[in-house]
C-alpha atoms as a PDB file:
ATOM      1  CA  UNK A   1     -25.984 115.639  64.880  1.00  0.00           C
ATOM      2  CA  UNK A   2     -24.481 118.986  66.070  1.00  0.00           C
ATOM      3  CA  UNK A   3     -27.641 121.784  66.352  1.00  0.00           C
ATOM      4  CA  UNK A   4     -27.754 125.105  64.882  1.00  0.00           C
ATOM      5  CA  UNK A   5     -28.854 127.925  66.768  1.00  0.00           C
ATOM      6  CA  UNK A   6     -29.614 130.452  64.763  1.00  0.00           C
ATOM      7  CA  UNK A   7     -32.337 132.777  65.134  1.00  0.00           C
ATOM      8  CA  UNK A   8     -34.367 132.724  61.909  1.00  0.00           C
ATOM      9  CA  UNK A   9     -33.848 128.561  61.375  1.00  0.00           C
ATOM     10  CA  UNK A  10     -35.554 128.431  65.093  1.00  0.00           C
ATOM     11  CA  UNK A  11     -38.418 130.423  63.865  1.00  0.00           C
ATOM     12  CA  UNK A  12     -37.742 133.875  65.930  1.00  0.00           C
ATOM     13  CA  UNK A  13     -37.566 136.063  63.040  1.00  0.00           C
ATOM     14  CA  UNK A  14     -38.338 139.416  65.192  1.00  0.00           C
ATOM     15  CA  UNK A  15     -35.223 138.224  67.137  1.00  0.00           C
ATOM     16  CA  UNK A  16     -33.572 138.211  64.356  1.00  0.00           C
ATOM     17  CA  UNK A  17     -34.678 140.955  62.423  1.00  0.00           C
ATOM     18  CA  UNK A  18     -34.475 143.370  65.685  1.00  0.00           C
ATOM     19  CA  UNK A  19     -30.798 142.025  65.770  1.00  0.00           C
ATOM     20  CA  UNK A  20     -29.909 142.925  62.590  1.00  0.00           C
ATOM     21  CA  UNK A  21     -31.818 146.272  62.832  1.00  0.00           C
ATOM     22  CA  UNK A  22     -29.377 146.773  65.797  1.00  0.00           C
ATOM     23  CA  UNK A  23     -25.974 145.632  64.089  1.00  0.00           C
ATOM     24  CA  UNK A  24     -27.258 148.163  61.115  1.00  0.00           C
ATOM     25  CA  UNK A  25     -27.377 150.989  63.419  1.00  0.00           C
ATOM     26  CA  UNK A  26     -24.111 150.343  65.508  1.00  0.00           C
ATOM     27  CA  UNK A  27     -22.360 150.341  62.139  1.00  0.00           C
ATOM     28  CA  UNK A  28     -24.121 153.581  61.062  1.00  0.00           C
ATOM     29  CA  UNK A  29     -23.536 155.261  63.830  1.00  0.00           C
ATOM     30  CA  UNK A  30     -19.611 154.195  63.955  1.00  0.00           C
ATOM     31  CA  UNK A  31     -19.198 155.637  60.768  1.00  0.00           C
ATOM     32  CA  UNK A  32     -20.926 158.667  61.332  1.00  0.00           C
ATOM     33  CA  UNK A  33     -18.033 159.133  64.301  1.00  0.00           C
ATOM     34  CA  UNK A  34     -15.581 158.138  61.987  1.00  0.00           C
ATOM     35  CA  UNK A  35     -16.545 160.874  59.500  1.00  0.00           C
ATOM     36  CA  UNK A  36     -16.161 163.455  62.317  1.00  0.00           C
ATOM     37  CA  UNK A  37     -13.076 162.680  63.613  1.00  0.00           C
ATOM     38  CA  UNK A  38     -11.678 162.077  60.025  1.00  0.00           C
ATOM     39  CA  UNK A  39     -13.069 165.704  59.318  1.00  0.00           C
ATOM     40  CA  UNK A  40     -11.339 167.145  62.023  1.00  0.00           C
ATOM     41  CA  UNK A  41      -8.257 165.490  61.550  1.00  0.00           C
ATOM     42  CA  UNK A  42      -8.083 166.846  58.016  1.00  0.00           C
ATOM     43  CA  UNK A  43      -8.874 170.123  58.864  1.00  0.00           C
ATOM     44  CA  UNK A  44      -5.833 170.391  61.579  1.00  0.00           C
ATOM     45  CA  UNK A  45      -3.366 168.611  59.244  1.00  0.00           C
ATOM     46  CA  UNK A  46      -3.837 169.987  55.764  1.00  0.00           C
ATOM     47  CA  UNK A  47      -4.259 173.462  57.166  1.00  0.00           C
ATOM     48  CA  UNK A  48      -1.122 174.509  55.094  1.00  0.00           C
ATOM     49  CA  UNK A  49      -3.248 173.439  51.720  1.00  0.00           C
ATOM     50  CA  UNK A  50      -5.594 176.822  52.474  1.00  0.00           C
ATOM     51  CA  UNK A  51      -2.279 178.987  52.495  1.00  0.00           C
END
């Protein structure tokens, strides 16, 4: 019978939950950057739309 190792089924939910905690911030915190740099990027190329 082939075992399953995940977290919650082998009863270390605050493994778990700190690991998802994390994923939820790295993803925040990737878009956040991505926001910037999409800002700035529009800013430099559709300069000629404020004209």
């Amino acid at each position: 019978m082939k075992q399953r190792w995940i977290m919650d089924d082998a009863g270390q939910t605050g493994s778990a939950a700190a690991m998802a905690v994390m994923i939820l911030v790295t993803a925040a915190l990737a878009k956040i950057i991505h926001l910037i740099i999409a800002s700035f990027i529009n800013k430099r190329t559709q300069a000629w739309r404020q004209k």
